[in-house]
N, C-alpha and C. Protein backbone atom coordinates (compact mmCIF):
# COMPACT_ATOMS: atom_id res chain seq x y z
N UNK A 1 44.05 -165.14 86.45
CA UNK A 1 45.35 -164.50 86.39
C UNK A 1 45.68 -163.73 87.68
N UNK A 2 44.90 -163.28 88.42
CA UNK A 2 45.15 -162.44 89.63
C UNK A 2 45.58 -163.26 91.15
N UNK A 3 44.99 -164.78 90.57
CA UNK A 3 45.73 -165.48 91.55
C UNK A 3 46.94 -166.09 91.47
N UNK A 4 47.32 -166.13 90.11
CA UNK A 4 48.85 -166.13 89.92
C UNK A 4 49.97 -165.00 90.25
N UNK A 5 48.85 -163.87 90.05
CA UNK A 5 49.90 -162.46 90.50
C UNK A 5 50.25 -162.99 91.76
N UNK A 6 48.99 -163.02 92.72
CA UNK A 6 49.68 -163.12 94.16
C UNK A 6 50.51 -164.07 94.46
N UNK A 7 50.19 -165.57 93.88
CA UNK A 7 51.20 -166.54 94.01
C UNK A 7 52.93 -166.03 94.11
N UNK A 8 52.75 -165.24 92.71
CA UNK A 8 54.48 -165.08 92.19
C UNK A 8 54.42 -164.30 93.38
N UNK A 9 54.11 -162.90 94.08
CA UNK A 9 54.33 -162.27 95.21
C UNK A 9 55.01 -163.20 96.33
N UNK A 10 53.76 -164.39 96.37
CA UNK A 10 54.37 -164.82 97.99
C UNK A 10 55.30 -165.81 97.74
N UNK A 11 56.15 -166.34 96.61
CA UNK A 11 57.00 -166.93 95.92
C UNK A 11 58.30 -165.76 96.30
N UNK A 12 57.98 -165.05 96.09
CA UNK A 12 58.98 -163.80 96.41
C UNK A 12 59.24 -163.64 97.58
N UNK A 13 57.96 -162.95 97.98
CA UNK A 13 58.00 -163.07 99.87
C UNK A 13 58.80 -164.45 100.52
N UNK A 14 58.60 -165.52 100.09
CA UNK A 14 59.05 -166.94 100.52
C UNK A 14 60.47 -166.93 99.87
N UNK A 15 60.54 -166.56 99.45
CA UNK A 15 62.17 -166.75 98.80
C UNK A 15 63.22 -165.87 99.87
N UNK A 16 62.68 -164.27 100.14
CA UNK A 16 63.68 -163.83 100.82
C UNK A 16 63.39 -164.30 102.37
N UNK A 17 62.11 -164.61 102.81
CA UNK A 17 62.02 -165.35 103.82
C UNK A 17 63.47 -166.33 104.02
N UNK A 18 63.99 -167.20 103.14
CA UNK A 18 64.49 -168.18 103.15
C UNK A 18 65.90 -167.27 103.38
N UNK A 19 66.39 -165.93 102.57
CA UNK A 19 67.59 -165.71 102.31
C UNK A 19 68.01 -164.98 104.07
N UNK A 20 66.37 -164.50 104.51
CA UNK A 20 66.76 -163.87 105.76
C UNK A 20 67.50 -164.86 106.88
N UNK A 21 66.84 -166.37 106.66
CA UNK A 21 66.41 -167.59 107.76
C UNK A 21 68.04 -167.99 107.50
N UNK A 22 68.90 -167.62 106.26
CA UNK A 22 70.12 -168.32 106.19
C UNK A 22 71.33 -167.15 106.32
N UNK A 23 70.48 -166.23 107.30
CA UNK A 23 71.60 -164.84 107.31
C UNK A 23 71.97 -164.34 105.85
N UNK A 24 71.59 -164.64 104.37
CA UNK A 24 72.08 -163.85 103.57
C UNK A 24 71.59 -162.57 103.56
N UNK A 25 70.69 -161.69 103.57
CA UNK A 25 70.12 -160.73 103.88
C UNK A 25 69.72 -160.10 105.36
N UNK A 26 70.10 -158.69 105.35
CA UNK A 26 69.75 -158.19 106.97
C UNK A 26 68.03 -158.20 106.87
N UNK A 27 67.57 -158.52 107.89
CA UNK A 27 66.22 -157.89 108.57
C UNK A 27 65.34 -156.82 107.69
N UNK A 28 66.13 -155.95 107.02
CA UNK A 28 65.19 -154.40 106.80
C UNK A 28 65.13 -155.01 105.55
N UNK A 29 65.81 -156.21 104.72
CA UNK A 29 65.75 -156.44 103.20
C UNK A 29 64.51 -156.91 103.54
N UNK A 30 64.26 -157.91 104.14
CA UNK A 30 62.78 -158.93 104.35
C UNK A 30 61.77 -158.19 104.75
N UNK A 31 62.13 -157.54 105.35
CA UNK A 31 61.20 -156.17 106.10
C UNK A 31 60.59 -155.52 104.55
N UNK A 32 61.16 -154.78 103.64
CA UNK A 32 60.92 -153.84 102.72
C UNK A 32 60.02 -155.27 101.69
N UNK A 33 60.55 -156.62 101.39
CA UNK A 33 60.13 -157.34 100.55
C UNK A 33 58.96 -157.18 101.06
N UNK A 34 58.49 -157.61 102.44
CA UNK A 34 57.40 -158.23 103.26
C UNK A 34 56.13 -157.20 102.41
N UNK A 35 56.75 -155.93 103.11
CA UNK A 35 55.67 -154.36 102.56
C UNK A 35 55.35 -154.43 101.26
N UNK A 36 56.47 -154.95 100.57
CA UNK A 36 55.95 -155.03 98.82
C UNK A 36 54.93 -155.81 98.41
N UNK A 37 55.44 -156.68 99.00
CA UNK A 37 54.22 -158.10 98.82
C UNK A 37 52.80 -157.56 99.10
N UNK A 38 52.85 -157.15 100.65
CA UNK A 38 51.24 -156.95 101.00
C UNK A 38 50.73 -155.86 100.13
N UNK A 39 51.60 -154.55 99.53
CA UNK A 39 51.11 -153.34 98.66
C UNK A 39 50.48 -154.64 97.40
N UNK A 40 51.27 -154.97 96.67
CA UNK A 40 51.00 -155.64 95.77
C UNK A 40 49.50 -156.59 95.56
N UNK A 41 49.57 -157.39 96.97
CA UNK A 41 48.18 -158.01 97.17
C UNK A 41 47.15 -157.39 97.07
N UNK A 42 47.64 -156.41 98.12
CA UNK A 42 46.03 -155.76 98.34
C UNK A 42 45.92 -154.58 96.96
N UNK A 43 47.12 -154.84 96.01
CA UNK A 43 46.39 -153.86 94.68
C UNK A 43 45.67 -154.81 93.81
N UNK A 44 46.25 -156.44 93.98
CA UNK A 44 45.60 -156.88 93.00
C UNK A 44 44.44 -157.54 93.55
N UNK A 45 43.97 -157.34 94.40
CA UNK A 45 42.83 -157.82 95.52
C UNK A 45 42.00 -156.53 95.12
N UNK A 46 42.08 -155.60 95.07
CA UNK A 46 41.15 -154.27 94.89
C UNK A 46 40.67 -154.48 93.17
N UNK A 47 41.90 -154.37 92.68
CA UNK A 47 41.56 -154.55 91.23
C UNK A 47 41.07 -155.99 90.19
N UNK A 48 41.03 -156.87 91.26
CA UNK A 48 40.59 -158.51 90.63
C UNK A 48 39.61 -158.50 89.48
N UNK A 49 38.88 -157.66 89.11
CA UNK A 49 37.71 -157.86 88.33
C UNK A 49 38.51 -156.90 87.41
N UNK A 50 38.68 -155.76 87.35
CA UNK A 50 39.22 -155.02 86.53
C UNK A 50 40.61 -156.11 85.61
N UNK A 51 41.08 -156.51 86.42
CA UNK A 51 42.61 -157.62 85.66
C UNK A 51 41.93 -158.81 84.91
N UNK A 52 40.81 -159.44 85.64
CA UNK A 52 40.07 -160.65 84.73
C UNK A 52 39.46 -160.15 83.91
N UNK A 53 39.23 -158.66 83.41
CA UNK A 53 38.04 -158.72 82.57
C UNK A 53 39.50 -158.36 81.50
N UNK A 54 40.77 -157.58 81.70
CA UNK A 54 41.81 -157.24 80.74
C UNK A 54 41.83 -158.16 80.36
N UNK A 55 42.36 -159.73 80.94
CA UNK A 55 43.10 -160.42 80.57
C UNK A 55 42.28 -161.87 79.81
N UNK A 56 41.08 -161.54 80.02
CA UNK A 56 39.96 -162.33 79.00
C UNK A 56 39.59 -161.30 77.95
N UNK A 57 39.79 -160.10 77.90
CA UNK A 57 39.19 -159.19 76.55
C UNK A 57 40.75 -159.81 75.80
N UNK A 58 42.11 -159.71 76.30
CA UNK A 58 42.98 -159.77 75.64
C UNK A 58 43.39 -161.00 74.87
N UNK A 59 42.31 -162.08 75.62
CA UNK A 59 42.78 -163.92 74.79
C UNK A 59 42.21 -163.82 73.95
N UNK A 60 40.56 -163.44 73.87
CA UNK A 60 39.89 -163.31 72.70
C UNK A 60 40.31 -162.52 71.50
N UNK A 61 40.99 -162.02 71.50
CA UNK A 61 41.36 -160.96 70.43
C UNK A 61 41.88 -162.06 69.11
């Protein structure tokens, strides 16, 4: 599951990538997405074991 978190992130990241590349968005929008993304990674990169062990205690139930 933690590699799907990041997926959807850089799905995101790649999306406004695209909105910057077609002028719909200024610079500082892609800019602020960009920062979200990497916060996001590197939380679910720190916490990887902690999220696989939630999200296998939670199927078994």
């Amino acid at each position: 599951m933690p590699d799907l978190m990041i997926l959807r992130m850089l799905d995101v990241f790649l999306h406004f990538a695209v909105r910057l590349s077609e002028g719909l968005d200024a610079p500082q929008v892609w800019m602020k997405q960009a920062k979200h993304a990497d916060a996001v990674v590197q939380w679910v990169e720190l916490h990887r074991d902690q999220l696989r062990s939630m999200f296998q205690e939670t199927l078994s139930e």
